[in-house]
Protein backbone atom coordinates (compact mmCIF):
# COMPACT_ATOMS: atom_id res chain seq x y z
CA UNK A 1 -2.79 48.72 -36.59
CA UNK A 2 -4.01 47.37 -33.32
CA UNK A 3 -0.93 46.87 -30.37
CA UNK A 4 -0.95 42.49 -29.66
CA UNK A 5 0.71 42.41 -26.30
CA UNK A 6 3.70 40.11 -26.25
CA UNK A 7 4.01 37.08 -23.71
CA UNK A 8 7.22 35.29 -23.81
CA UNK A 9 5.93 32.89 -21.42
CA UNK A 10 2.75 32.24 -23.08
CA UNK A 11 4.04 29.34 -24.77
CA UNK A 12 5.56 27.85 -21.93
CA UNK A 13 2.54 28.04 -20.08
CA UNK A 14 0.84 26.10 -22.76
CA UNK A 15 2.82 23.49 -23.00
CA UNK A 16 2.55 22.99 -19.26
CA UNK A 17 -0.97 22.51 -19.44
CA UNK A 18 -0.38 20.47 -22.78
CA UNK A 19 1.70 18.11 -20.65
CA UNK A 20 -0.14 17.73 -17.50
CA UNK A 21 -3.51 17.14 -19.62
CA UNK A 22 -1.53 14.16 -20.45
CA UNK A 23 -0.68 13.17 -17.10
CA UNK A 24 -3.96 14.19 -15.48
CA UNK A 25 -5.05 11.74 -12.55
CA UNK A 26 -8.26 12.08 -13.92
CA UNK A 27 -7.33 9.58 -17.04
CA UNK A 28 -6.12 6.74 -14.54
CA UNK A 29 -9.21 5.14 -11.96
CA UNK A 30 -8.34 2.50 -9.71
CA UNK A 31 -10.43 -0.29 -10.57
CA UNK A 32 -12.13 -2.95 -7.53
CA UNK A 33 -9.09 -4.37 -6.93
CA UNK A 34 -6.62 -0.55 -6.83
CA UNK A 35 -5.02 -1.79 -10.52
CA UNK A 36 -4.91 1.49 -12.76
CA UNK A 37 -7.63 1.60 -15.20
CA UNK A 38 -6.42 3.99 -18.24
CA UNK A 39 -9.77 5.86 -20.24
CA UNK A 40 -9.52 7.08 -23.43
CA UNK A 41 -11.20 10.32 -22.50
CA UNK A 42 -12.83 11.73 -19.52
CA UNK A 43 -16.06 13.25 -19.61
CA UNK A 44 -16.64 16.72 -18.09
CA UNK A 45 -19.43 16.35 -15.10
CA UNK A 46 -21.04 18.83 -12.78
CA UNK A 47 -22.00 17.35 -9.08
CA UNK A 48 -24.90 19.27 -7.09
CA UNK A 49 -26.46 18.38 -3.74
CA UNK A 50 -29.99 19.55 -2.96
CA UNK A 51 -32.18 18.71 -0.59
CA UNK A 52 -33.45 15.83 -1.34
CA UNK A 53 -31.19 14.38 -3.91
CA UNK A 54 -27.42 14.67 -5.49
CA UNK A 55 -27.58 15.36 -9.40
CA UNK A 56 -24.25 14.70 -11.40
CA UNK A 57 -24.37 15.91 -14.94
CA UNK A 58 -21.77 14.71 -17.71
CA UNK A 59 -21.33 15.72 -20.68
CA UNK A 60 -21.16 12.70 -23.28
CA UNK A 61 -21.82 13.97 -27.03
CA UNK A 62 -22.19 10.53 -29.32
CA UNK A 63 -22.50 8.07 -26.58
CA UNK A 64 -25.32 5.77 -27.42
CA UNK A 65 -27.40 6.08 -24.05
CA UNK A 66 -27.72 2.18 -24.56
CA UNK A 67 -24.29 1.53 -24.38
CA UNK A 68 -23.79 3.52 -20.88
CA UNK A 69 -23.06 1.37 -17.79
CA UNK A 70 -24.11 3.06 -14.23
CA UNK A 71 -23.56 0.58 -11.39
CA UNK A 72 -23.09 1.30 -7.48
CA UNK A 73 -21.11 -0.77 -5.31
CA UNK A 74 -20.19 -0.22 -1.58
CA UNK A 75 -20.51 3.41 -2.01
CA UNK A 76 -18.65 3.81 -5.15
CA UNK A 77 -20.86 5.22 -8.78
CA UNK A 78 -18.99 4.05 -11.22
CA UNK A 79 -20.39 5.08 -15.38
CA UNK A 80 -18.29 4.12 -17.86
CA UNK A 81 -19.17 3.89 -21.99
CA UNK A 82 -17.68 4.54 -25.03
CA UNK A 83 -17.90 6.95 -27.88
CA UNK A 84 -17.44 4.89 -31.36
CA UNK A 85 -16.34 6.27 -34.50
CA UNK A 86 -17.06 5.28 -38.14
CA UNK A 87 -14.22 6.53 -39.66
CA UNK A 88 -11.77 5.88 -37.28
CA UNK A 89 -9.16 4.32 -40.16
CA UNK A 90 -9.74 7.10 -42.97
CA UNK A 91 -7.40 10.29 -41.62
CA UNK A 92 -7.08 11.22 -45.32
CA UNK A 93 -7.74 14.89 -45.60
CA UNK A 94 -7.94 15.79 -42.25
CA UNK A 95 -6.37 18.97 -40.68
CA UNK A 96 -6.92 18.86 -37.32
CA UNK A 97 -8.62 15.62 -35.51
CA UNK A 98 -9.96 17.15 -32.12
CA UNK A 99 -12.34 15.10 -31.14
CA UNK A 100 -12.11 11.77 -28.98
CA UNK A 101 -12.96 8.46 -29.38
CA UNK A 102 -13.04 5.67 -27.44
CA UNK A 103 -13.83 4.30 -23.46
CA UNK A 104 -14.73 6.43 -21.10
CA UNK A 105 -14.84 6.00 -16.75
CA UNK A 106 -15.66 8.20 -13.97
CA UNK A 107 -16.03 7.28 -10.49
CA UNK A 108 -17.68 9.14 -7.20
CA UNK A 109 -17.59 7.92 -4.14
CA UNK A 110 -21.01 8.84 -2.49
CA UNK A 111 -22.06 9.49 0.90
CA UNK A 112 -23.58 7.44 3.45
CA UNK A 113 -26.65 9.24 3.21
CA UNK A 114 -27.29 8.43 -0.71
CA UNK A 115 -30.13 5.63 -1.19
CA UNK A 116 -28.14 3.20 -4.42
CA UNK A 117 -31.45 1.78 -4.91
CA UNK A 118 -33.22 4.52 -6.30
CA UNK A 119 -30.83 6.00 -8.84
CA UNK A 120 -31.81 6.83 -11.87
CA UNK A 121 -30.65 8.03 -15.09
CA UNK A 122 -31.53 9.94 -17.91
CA UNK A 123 -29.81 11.14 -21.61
CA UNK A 124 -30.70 13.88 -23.70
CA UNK A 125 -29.00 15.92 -25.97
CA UNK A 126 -25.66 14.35 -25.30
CA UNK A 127 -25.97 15.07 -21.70
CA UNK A 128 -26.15 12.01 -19.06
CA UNK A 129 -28.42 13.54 -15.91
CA UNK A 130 -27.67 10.93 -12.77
CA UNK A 131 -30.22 11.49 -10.04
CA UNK A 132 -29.16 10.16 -6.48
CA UNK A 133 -32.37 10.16 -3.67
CA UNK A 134 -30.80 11.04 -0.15
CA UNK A 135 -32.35 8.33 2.85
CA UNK A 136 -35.70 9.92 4.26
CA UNK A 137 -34.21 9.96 7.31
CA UNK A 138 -31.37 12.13 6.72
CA UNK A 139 -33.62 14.74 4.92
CA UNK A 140 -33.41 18.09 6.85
CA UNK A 141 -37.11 19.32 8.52
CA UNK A 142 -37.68 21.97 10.22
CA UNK A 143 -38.81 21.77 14.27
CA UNK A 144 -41.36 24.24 15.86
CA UNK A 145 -40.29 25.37 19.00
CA UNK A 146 -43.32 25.85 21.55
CA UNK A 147 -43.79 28.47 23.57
């Protein structure tokens, strides 16, 4: 018989999290004009700044790629989409429904130094790869000193 240490505040502790999952800033974006903007779900994303570019990678599983919307506007990235479902109605043997559907929004405000006009995007395998270019001029290089 193997010894299960007991935590008595375990469950307190997840209910905590339970509850500020559903209060997590993250759900509620301020649209153009600061109104509160509520998403169904809120994809899990990864920023990274090289040299020459910022990357942001989000996880979307079952987004069409078509139906994603990427648009930049005074320094703001905004992608937004939605995950459909075809069964949405029929709940009828289910145990445990984990998965979400519906609208999704995330927004990034982006540095001066980011060129908007030559992002691109890509999708594969349910991940959405957002490739920012940096401003040539802003693009470390390296100075010889003489001597």
């Amino acid at each position: 018989m193997s010894m299960i240490r007991y935590e008595p505040l375990n469950l307190f502790n997840q209910l905590s999290r339970d509850w500020n999952q559903v209060f997590d800033k993250n759900l509620y974006n301020p649209d153009e004009n600061g109104n509160l903007v509520a998403s169904d779900w809120v994809p899990a994303v990864d920023v990274k700044e090289e040299d020459d570019c910022f990357v942001i990678h989000a996880d979307v599983p079952g987004v069409d790629p078509d139906t994603i919307d990427i648009h930049m506007e005074a320094g703001v990235l905004t992608i937004s989409g939605e995950r459909h479902s075809d069964n949405v109605e029929e709940r009828k043997g289910y145990k445990r429904v984990e998965r979400v559907r519906g609208s999704f929004l995330r927004r990034f405000t982006l540095p001066d130094t980011a060129e908007s006009d030559k992002i691109t995007a890509n999708s594969k395998n349910g991940v959405l790869e957002v490739l920012i270019p940096k401003h040539d001029k802003v693009l470390p290089r390296k100075i010889k000193v003489n001597g």
